[in-house]
Protein backbone atom coordinates (compact mmCIF):
# COMPACT_ATOMS: atom_id res chain seq x y z
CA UNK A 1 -11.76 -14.97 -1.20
CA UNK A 2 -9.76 -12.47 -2.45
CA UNK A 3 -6.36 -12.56 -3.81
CA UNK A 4 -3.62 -9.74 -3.88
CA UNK A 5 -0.40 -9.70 -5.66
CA UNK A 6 2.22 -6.82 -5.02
CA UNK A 7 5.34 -6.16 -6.80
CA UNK A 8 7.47 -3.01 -6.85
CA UNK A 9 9.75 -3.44 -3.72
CA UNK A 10 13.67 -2.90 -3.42
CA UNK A 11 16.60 -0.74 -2.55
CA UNK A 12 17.01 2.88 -2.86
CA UNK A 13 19.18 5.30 -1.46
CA UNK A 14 17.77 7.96 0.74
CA UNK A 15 15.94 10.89 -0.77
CA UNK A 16 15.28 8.19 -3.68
CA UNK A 17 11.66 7.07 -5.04
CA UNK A 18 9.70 3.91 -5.56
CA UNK A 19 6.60 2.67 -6.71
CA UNK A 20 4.72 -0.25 -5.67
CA UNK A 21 1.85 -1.81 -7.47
CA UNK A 22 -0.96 -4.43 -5.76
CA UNK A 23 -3.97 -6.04 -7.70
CA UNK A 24 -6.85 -7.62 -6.72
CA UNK A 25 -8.48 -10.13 -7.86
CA UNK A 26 -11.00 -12.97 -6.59
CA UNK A 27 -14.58 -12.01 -5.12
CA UNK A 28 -14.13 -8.13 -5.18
CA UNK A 29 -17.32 -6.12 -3.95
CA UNK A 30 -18.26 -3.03 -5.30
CA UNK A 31 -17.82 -0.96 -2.55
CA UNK A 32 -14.63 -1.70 -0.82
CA UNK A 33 -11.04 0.05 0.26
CA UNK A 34 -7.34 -0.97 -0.80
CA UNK A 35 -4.49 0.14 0.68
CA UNK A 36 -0.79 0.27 2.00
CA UNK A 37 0.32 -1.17 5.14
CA UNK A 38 3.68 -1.41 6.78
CA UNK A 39 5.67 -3.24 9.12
CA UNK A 40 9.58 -2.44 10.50
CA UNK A 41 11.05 -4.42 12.79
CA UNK A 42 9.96 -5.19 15.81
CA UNK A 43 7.35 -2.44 15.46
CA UNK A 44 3.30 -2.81 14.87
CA UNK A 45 2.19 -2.80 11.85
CA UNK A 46 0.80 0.49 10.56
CA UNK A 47 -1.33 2.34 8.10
CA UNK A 48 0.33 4.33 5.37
CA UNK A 49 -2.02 5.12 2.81
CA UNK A 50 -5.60 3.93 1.56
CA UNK A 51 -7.82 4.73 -1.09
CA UNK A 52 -11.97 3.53 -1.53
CA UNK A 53 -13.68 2.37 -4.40
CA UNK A 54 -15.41 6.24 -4.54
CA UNK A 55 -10.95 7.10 -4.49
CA UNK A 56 -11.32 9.11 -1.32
CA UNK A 57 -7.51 8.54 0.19
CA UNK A 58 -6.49 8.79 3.52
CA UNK A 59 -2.70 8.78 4.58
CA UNK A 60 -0.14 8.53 7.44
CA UNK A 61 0.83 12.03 9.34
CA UNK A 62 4.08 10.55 8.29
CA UNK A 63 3.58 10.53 4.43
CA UNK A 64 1.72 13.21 3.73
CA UNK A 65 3.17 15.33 0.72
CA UNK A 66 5.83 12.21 -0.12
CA UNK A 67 3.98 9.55 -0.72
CA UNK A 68 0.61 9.17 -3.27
CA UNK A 69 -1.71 6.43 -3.80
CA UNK A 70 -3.40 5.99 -6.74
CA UNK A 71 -6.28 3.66 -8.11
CA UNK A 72 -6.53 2.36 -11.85
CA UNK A 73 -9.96 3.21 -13.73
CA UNK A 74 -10.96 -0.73 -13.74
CA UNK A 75 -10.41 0.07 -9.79
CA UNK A 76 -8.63 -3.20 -8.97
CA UNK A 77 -5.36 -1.84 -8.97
CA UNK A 78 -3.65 0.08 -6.71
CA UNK A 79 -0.11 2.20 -6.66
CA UNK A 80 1.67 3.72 -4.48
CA UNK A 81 4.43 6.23 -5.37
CA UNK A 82 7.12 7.17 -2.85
CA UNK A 83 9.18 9.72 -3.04
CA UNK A 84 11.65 11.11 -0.53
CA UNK A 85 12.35 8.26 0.59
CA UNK A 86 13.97 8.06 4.13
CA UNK A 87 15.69 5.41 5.95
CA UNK A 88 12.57 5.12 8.41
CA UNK A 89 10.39 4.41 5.13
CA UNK A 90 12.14 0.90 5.45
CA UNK A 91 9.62 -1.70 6.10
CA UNK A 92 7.40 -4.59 4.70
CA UNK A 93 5.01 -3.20 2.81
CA UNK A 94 1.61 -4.75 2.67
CA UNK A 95 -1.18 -4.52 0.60
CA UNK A 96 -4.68 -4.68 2.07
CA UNK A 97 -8.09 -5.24 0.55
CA UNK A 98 -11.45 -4.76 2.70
CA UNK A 99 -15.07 -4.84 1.12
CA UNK A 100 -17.93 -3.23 2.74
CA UNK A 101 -19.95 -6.39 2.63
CA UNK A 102 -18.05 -8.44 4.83
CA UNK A 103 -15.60 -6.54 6.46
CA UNK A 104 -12.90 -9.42 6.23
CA UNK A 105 -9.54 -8.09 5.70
CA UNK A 106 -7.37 -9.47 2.93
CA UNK A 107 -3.87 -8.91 3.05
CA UNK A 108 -1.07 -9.48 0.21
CA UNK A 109 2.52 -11.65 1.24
CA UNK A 110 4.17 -8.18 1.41
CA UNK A 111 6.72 -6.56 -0.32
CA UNK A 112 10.16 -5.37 1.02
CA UNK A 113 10.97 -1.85 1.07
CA UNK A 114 14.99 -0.44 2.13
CA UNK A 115 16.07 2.69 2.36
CA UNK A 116 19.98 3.50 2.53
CA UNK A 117 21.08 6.56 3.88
């Protein structure tokens, strides 16, 4: 098992920035990937931004050059900072953990992200 907390969420006003934070903890293999989700409502949930244990990051057409992810030298620990912020940033943000052993996904209880414009 694997167990991920996130904190970091809120309310900012368009144009604005935030950071969110996730770390994992539990049965973490060596080789694995963490990374952003989100979900709006009544939309899928989708990928924003991920980042391996070897910190090659990946990211959403629609974040590119606003948003970077980040991963902490003990590797556990994840952050993602988002700037421009614009009202279709708003979403539940998710944190995800996969290792390479089992493929399981782990997912955090999410973390609320508003933008005002």
């Amino acid at each position: 098992q694997v167990h991920l907390v996130e904190s970091g969420g809120g309310l900012v006003q368009s144009g604005g920035s935030l950071t969110l934070s996730c770390t994992a903890s539990g049965n973490i293999f060596s080789h694995n990937v963490l990374g952003w989700y989100r979900q709006a409502p009544a939309k899928e949930r989708e990928l924003v931004a991920t980042v391996s244990s070897g910190r090659v990051t990946n990211y959403a057409d629609s974040v590119k050059g606003r948003f970077t992810i980040t991963r902490d030298s003990g590797w556990n620990t994840i952050y993602l900072q988002m700037n421009s912020l614009k009202p279709e940033d708003t979403a539940v943000y998710y944190c995800n953990y996969r290792g390479f052993d089992s493929w399981t996904d782990y997912w955090g209880q999410g973390t609320q992200v508003t933008v005002s414009s």
